[in-house]
PDB file of N, CA and C in Angstrom:
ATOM      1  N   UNK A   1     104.273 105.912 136.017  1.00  0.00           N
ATOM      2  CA  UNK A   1     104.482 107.355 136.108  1.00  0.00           C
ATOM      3  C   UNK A   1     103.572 108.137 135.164  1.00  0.00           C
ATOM      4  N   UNK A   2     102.872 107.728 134.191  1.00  0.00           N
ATOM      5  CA  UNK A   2     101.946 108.489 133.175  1.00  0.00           C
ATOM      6  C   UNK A   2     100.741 109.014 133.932  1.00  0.00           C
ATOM      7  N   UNK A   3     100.469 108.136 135.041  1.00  0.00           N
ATOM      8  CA  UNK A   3      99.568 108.156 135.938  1.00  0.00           C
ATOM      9  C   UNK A   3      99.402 109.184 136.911  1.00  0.00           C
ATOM     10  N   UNK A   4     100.884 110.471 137.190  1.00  0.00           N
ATOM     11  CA  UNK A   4     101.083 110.537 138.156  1.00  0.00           C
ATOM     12  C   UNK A   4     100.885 112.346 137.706  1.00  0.00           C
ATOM     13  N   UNK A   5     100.222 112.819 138.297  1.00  0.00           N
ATOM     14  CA  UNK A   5      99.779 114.627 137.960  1.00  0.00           C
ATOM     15  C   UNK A   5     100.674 115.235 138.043  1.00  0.00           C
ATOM     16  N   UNK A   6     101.629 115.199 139.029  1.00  0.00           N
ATOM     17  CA  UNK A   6     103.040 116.117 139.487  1.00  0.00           C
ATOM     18  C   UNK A   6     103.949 115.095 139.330  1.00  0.00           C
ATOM     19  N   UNK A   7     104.623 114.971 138.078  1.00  0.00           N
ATOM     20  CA  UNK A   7     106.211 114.507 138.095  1.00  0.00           C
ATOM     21  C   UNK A   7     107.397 114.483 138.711  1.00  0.00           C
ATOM     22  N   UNK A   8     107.264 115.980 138.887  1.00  0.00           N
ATOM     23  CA  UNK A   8     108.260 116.628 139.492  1.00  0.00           C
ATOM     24  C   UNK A   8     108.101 116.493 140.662  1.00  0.00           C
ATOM     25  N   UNK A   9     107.221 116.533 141.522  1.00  0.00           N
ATOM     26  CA  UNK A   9     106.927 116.433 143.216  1.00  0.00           C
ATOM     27  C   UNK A   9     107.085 114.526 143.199  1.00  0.00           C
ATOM     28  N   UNK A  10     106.787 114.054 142.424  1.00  0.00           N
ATOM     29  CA  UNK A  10     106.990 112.397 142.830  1.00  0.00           C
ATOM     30  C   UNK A  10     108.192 112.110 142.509  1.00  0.00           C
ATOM     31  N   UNK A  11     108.981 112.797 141.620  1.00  0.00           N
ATOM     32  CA  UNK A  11     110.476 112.130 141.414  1.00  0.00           C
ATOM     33  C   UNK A  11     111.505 112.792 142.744  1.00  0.00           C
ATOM     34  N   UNK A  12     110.820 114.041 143.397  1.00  0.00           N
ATOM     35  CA  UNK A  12     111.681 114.820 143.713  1.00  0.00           C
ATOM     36  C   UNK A  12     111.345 113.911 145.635  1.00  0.00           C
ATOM     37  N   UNK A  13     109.900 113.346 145.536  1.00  0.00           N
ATOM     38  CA  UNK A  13     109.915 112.625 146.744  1.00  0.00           C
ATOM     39  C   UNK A  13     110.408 111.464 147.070  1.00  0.00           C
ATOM     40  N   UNK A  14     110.900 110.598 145.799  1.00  0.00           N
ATOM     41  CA  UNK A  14     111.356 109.496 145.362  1.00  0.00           C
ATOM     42  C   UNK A  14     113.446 109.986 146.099  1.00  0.00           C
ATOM     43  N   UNK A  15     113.437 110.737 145.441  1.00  0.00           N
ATOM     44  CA  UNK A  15     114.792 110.723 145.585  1.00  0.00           C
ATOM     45  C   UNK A  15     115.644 111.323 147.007  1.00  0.00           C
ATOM     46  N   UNK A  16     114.317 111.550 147.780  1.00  0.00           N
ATOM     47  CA  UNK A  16     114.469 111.811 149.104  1.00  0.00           C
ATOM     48  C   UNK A  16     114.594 110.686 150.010  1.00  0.00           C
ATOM     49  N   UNK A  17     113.934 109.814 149.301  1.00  0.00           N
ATOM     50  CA  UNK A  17     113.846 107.995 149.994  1.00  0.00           C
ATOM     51  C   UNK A  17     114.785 107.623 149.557  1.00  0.00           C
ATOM     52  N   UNK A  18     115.730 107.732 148.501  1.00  0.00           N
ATOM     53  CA  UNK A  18     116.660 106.916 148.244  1.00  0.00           C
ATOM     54  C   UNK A  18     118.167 107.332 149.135  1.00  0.00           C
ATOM     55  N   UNK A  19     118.791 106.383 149.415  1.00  0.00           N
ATOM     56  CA  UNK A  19     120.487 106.414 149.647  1.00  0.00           C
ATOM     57  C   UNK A  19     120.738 107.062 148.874  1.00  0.00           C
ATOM     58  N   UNK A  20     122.097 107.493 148.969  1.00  0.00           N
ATOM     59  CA  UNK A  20     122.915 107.947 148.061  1.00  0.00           C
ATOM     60  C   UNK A  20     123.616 106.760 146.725  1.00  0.00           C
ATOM     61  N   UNK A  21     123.338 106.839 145.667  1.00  0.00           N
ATOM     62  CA  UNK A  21     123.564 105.450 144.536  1.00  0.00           C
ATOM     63  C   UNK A  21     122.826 104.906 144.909  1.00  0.00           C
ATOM     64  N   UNK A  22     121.346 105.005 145.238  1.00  0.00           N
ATOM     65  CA  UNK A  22     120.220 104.322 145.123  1.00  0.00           C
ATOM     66  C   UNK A  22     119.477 103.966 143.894  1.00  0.00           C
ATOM     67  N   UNK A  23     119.368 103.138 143.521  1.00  0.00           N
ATOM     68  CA  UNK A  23     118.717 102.943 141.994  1.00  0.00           C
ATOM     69  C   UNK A  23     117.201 102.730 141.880  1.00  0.00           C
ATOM     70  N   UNK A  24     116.699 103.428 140.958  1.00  0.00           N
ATOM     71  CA  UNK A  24     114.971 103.398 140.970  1.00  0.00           C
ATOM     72  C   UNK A  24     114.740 102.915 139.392  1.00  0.00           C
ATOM     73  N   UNK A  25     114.034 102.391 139.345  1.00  0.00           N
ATOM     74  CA  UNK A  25     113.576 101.844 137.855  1.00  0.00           C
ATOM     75  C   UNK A  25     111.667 101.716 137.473  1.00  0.00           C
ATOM     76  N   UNK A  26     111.015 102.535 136.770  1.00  0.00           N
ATOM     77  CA  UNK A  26     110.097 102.605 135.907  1.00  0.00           C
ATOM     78  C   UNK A  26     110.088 102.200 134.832  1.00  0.00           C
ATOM     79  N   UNK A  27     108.869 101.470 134.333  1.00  0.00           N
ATOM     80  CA  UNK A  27     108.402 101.059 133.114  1.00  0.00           C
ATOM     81  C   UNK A  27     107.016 102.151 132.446  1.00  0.00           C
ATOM     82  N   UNK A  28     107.687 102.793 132.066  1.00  0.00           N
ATOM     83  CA  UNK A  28     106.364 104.131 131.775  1.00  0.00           C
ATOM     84  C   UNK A  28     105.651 104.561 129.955  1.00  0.00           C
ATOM     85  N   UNK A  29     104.219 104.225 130.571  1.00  0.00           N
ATOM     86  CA  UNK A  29     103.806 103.742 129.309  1.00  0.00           C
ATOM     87  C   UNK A  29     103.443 105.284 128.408  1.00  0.00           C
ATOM     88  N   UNK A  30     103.908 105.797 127.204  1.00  0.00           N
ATOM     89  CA  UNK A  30     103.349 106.898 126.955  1.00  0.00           C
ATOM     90  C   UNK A  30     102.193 106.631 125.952  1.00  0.00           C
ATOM     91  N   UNK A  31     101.372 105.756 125.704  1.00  0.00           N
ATOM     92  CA  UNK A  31     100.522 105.782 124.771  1.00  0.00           C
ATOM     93  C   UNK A  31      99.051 106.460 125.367  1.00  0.00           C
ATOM     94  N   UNK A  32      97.860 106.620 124.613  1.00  0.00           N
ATOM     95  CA  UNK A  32      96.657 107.340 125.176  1.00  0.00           C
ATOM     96  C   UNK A  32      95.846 106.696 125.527  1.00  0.00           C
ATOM     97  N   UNK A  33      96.096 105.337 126.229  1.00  0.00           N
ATOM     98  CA  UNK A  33      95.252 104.272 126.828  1.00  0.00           C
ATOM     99  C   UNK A  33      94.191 104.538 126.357  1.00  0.00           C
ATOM    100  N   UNK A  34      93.845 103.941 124.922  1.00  0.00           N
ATOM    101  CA  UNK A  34      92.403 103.493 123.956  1.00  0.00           C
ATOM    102  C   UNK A  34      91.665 105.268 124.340  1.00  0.00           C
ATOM    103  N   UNK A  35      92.366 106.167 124.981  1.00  0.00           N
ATOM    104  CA  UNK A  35      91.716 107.466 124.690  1.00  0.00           C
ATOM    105  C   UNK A  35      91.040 108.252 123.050  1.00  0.00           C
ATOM    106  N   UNK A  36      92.205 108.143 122.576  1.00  0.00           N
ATOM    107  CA  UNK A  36      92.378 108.193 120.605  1.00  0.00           C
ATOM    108  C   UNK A  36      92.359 107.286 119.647  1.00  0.00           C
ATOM    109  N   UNK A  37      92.037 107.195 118.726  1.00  0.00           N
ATOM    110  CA  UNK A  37      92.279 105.965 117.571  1.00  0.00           C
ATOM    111  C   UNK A  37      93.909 105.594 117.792  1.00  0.00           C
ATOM    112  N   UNK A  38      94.475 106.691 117.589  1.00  0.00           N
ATOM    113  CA  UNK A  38      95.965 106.551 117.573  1.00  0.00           C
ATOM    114  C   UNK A  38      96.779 106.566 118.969  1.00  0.00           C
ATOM    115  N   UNK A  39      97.950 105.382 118.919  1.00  0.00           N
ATOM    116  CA  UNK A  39      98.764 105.213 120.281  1.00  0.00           C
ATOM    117  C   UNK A  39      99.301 106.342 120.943  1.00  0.00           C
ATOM    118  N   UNK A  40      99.185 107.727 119.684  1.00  0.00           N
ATOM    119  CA  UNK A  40     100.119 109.056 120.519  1.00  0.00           C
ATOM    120  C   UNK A  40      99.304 109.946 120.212  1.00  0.00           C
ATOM    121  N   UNK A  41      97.803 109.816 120.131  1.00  0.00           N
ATOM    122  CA  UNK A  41      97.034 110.641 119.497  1.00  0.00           C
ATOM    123  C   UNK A  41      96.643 111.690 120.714  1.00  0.00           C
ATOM    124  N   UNK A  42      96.808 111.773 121.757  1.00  0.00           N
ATOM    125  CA  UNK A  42      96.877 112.108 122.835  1.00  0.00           C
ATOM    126  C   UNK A  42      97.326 113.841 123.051  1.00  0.00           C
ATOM    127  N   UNK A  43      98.248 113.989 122.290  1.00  0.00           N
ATOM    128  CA  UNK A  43      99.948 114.379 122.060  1.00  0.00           C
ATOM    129  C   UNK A  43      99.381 115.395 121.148  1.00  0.00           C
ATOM    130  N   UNK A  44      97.990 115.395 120.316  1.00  0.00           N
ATOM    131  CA  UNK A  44      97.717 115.860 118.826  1.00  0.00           C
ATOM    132  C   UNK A  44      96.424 116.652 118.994  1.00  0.00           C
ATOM    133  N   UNK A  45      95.104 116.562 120.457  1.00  0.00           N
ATOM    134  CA  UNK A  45      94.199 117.350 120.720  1.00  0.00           C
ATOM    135  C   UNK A  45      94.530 118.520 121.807  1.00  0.00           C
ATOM    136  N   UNK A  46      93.666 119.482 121.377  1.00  0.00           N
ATOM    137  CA  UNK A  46      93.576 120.468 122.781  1.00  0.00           C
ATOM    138  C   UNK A  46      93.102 120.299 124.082  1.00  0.00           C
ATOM    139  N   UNK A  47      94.154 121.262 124.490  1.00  0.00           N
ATOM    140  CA  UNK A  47      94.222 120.828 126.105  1.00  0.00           C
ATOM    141  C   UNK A  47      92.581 120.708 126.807  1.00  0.00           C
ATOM    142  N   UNK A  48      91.405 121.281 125.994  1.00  0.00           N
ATOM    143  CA  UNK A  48      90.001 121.548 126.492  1.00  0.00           C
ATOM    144  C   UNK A  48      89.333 120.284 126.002  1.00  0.00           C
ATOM    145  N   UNK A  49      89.634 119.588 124.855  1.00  0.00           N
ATOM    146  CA  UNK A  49      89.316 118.354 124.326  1.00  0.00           C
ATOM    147  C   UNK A  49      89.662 116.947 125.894  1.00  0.00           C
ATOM    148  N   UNK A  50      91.217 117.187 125.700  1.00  0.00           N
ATOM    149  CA  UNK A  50      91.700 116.128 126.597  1.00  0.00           C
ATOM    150  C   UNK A  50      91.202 116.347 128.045  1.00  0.00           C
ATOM    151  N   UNK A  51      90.855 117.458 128.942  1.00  0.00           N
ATOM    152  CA  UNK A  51      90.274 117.601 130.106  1.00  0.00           C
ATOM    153  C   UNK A  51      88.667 116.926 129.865  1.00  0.00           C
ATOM    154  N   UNK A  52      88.014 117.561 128.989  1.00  0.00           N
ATOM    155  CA  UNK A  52      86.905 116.587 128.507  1.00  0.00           C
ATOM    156  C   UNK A  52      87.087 115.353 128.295  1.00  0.00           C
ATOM    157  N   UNK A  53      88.214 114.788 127.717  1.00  0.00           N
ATOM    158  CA  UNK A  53      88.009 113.066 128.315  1.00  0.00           C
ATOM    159  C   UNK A  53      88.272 112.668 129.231  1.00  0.00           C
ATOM    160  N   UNK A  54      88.826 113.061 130.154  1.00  0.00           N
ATOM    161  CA  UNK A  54      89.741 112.854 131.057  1.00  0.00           C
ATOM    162  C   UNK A  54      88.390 112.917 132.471  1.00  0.00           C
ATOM    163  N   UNK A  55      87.627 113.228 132.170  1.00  0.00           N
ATOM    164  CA  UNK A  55      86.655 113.622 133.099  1.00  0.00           C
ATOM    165  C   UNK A  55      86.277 111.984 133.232  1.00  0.00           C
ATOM    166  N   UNK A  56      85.677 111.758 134.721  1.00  0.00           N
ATOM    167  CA  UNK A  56      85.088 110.217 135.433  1.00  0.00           C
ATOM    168  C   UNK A  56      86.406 109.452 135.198  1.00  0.00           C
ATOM    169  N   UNK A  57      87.479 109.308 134.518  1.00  0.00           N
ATOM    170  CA  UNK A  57      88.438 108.627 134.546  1.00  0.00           C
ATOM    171  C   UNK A  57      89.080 108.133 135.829  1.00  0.00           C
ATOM    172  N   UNK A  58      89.227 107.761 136.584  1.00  0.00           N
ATOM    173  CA  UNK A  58      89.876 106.978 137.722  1.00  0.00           C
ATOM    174  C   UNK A  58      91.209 107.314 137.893  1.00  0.00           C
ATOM    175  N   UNK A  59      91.937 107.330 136.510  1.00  0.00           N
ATOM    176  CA  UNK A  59      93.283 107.385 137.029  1.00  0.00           C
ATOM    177  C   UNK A  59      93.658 108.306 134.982  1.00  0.00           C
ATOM    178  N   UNK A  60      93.671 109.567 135.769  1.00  0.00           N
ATOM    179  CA  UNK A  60      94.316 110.299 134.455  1.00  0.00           C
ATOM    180  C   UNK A  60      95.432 110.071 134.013  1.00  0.00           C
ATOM    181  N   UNK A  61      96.014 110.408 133.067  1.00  0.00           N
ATOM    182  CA  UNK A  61      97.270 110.369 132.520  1.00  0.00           C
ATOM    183  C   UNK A  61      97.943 111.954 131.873  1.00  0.00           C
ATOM    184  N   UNK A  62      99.033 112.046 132.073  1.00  0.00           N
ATOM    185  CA  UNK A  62      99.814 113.326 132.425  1.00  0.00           C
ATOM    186  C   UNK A  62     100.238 114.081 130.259  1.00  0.00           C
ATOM    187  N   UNK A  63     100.382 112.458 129.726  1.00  0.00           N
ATOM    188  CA  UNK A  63     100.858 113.273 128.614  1.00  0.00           C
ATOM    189  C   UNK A  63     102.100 113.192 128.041  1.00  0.00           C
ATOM    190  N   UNK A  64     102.954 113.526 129.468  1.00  0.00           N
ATOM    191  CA  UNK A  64     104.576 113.691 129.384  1.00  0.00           C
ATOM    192  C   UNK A  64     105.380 112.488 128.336  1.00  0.00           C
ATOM    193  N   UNK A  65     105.996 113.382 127.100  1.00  0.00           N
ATOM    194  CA  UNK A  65     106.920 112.236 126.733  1.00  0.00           C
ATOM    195  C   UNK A  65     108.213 111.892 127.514  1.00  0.00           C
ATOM    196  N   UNK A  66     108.845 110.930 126.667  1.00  0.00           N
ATOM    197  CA  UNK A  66     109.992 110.499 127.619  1.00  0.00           C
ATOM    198  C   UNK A  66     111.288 111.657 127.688  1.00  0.00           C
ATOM    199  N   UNK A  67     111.359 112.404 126.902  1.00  0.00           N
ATOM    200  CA  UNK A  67     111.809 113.702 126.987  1.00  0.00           C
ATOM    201  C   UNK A  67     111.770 114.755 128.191  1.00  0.00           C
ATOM    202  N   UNK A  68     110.564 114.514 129.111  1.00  0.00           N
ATOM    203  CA  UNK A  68     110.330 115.711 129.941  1.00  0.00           C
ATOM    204  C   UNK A  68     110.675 114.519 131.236  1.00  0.00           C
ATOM    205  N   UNK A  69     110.402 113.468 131.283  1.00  0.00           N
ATOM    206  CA  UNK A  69     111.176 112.498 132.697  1.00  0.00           C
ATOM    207  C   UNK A  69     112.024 112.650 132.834  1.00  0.00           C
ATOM    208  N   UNK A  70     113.092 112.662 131.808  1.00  0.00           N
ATOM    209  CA  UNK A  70     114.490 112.328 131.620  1.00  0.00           C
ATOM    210  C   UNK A  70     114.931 113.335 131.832  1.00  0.00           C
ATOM    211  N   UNK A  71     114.923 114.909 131.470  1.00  0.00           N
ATOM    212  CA  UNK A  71     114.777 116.014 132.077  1.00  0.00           C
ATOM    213  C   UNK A  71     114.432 116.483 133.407  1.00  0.00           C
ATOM    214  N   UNK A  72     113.259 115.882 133.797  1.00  0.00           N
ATOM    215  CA  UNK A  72     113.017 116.252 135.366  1.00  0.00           C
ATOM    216  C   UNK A  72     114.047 115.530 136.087  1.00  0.00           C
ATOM    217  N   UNK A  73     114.064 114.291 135.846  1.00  0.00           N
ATOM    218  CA  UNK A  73     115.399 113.365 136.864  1.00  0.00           C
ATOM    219  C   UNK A  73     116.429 114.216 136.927  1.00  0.00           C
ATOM    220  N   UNK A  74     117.074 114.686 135.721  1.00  0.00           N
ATOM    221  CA  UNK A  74     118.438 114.866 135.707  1.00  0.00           C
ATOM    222  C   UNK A  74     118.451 116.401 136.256  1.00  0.00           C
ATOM    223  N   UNK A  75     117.420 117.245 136.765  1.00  0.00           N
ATOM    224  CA  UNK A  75     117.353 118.717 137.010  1.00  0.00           C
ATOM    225  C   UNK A  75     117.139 118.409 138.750  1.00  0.00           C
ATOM    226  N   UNK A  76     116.641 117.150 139.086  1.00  0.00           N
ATOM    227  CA  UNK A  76     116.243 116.664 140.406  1.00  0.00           C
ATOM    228  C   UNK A  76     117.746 116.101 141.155  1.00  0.00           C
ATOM    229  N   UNK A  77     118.628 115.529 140.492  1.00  0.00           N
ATOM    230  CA  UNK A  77     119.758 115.189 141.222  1.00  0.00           C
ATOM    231  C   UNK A  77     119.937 113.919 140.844  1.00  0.00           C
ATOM    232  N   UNK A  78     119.322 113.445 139.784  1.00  0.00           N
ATOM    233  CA  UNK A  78     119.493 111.679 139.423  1.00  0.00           C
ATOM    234  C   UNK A  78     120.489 111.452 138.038  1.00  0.00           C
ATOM    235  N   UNK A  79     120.895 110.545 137.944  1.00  0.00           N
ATOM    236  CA  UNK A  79     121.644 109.841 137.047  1.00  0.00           C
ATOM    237  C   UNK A  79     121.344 108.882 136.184  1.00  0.00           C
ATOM    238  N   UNK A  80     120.464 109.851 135.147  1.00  0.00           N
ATOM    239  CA  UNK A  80     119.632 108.169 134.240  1.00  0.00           C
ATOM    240  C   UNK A  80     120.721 107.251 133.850  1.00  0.00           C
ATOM    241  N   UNK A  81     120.762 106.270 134.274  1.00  0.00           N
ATOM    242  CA  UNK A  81     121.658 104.787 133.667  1.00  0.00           C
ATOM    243  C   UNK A  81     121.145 103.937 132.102  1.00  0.00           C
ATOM    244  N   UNK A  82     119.647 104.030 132.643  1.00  0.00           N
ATOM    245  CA  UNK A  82     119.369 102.830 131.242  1.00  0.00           C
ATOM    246  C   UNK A  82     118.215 103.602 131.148  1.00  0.00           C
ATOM    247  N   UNK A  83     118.104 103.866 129.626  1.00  0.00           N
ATOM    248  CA  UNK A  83     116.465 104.178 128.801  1.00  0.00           C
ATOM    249  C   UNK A  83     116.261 102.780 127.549  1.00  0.00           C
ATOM    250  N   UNK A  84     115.604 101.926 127.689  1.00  0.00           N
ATOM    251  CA  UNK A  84     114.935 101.086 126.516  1.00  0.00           C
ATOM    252  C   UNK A  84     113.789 101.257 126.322  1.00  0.00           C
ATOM    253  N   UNK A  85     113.750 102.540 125.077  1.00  0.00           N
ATOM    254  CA  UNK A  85     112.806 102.958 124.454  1.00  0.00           C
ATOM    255  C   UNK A  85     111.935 101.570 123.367  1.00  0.00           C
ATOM    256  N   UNK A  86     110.337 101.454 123.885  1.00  0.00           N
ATOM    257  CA  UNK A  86     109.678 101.034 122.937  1.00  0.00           C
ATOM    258  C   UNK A  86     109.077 101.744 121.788  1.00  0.00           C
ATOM    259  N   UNK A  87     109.740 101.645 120.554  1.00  0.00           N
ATOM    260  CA  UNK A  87     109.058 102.651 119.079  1.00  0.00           C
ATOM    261  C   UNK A  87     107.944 101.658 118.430  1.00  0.00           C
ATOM    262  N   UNK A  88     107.228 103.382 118.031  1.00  0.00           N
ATOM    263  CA  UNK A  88     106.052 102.717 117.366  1.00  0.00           C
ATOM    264  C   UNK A  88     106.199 103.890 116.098  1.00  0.00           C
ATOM    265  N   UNK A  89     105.130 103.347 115.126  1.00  0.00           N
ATOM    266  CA  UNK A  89     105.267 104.285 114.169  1.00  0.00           C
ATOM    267  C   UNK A  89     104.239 105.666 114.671  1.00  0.00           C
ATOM    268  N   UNK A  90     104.903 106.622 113.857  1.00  0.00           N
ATOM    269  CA  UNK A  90     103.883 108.089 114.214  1.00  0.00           C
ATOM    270  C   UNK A  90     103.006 108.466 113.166  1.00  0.00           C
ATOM    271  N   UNK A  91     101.701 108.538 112.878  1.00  0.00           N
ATOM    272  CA  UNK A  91     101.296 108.725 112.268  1.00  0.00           C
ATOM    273  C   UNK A  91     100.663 109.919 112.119  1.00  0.00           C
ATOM    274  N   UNK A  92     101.555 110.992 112.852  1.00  0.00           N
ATOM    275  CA  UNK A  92     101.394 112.444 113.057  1.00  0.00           C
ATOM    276  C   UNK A  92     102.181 112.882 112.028  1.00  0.00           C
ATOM    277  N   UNK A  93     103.226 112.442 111.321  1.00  0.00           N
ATOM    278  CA  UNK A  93     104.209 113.206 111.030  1.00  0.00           C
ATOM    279  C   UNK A  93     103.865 114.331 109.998  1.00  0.00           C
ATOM    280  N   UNK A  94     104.409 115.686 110.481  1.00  0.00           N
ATOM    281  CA  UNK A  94     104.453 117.169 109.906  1.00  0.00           C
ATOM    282  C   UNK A  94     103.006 118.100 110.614  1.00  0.00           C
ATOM    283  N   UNK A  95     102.088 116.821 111.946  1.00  0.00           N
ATOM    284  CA  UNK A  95     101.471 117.799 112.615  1.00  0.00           C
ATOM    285  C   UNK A  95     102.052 118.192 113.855  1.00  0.00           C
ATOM    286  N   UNK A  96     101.357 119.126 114.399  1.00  0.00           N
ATOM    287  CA  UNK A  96     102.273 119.721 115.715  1.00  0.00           C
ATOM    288  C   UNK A  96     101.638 119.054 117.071  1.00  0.00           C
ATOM    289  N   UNK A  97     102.065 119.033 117.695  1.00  0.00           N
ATOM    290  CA  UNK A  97     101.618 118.800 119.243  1.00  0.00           C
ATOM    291  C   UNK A  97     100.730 119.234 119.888  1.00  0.00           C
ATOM    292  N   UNK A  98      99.593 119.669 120.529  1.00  0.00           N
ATOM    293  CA  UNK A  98      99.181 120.366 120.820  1.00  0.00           C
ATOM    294  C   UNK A  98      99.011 121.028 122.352  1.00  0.00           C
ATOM    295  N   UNK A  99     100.232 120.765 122.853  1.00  0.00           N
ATOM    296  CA  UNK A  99     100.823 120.910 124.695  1.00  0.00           C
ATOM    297  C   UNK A  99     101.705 121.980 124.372  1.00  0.00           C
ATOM    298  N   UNK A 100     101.069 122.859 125.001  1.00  0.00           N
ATOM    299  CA  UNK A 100     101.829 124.272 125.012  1.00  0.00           C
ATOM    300  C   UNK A 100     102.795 123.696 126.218  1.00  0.00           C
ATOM    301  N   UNK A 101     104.076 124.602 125.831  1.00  0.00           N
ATOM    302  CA  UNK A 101     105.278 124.612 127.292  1.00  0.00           C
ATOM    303  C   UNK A 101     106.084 123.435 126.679  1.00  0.00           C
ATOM    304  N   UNK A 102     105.611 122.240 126.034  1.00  0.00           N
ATOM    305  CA  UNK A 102     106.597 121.021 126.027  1.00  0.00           C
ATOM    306  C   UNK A 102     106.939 120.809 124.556  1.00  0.00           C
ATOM    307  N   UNK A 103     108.479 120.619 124.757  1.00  0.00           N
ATOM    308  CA  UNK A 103     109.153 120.188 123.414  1.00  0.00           C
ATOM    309  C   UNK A 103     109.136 118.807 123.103  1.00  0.00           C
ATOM    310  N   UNK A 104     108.943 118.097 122.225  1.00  0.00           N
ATOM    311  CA  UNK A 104     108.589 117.238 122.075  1.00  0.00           C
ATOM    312  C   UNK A 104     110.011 116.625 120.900  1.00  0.00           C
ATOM    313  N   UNK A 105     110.778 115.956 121.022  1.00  0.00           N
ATOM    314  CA  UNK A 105     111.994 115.418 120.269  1.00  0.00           C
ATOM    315  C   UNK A 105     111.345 114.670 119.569  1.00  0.00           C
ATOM    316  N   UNK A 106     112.022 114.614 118.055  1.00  0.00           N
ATOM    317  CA  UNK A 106     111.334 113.593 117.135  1.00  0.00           C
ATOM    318  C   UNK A 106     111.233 112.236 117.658  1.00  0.00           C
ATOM    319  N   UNK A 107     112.216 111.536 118.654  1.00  0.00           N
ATOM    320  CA  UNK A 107     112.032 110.121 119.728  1.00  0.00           C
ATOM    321  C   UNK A 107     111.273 110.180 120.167  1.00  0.00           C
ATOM    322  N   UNK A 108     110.774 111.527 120.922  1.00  0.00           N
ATOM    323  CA  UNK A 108     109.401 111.181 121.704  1.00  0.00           C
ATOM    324  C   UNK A 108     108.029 110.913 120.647  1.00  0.00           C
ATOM    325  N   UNK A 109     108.100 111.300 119.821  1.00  0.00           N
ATOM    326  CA  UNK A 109     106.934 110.730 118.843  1.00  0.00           C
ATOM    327  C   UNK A 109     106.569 109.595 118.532  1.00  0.00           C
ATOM    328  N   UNK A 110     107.729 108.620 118.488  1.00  0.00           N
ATOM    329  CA  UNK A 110     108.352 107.227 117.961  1.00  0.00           C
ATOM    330  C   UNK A 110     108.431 106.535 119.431  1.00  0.00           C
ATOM    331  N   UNK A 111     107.803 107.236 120.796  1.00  0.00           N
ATOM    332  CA  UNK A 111     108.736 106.153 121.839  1.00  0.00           C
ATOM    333  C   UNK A 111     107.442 106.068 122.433  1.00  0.00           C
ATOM    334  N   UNK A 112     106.795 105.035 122.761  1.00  0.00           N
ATOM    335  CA  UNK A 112     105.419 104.555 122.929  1.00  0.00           C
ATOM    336  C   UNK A 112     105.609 103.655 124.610  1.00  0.00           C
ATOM    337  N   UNK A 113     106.100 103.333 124.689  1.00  0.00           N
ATOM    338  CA  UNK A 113     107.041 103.322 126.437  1.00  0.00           C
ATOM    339  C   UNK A 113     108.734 103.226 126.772  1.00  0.00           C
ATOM    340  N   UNK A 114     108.763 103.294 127.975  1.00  0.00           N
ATOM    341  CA  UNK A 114     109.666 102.809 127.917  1.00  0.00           C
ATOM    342  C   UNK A 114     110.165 102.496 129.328  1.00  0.00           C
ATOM    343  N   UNK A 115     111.750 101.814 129.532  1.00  0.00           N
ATOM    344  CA  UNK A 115     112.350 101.631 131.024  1.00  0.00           C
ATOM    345  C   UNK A 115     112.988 102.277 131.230  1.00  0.00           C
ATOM    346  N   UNK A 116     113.108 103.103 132.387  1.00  0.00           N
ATOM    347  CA  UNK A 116     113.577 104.360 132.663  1.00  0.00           C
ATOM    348  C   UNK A 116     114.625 104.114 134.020  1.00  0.00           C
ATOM    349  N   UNK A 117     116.145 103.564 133.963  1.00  0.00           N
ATOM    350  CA  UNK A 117     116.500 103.199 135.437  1.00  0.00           C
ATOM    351  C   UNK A 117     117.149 104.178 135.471  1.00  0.00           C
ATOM    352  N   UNK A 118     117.434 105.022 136.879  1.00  0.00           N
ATOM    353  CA  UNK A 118     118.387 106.296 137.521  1.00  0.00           C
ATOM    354  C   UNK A 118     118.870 106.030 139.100  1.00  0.00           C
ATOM    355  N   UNK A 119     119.969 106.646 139.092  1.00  0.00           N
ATOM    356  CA  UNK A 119     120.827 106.514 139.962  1.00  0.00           C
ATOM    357  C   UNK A 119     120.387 107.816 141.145  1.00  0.00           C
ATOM    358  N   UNK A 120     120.399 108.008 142.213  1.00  0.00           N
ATOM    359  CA  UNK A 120     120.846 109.421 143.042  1.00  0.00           C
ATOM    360  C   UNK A 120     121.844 109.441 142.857  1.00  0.00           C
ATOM    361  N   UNK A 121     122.390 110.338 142.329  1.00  0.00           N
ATOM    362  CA  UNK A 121     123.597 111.391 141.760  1.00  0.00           C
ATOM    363  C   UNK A 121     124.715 111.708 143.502  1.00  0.00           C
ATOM    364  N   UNK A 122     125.814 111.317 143.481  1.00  0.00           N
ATOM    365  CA  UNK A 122     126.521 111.874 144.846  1.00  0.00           C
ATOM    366  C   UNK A 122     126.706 113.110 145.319  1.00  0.00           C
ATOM    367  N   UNK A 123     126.113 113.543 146.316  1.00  0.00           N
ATOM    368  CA  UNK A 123     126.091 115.334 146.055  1.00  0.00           C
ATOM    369  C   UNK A 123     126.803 115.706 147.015  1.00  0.00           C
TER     370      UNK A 123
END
């Protein structure tokens, strides 16, 4: 899912395929794939920096911590069941983010992937 430009349009097409108590499970990596020195360094340049790397890349990456998935699911109609967050250390700590619009929870700093399983919610 780091992979994926519209979150929201792939979770929201995902959950159109599923039954009702259909279960979906991701393993979603948030680090800056060797983009930065650092695993969340990603998280720490401007948005004009990161479009500049991001350029010839094959397969971009979105950014999103595990904060804004877990959010989109649960605003989409899903039922997160299981999060096993992988932590790493942050070696940001007391700089800011530099992604306008997104809040970033002190976990998401510390959560370097993780497994993300959700339910369709009974509506």
């Amino acid at each position: 899912m780091e992979h994926v430009a519209d979150i929201q349009f792939a979770y929201s097409e995902m959950h159109k395929w599923l039954k009702q108590d259909g279960l979906m499970s991701h393993q979603i990596d948030f680090k800056s794939h060797e983009m930065t020195n650092e695993w969340n360094g990603h998280w720490f340049i401007s948005e004009s920096s990161w479009q500049f790397l991001l350029k010839g890349r094959k397969y971009p990456i979105n950014r999103l911590p595990l904060s804004a998935h877990l959010e989109i699911l649960r605003k989409l109609g899903f039922d997160v069941v299981t999060v096993l967050p992988v932590k790493r250390k942050n070696n940001y700590i007391g700089k800011e983010v530099k992604m306008k619009g997104l809040h970033f929870t002190d976990d998401d700093l510390v959560t370097s992937g993780a497994l993300v399983q959700a339910v369709k919610r009974k509506e």
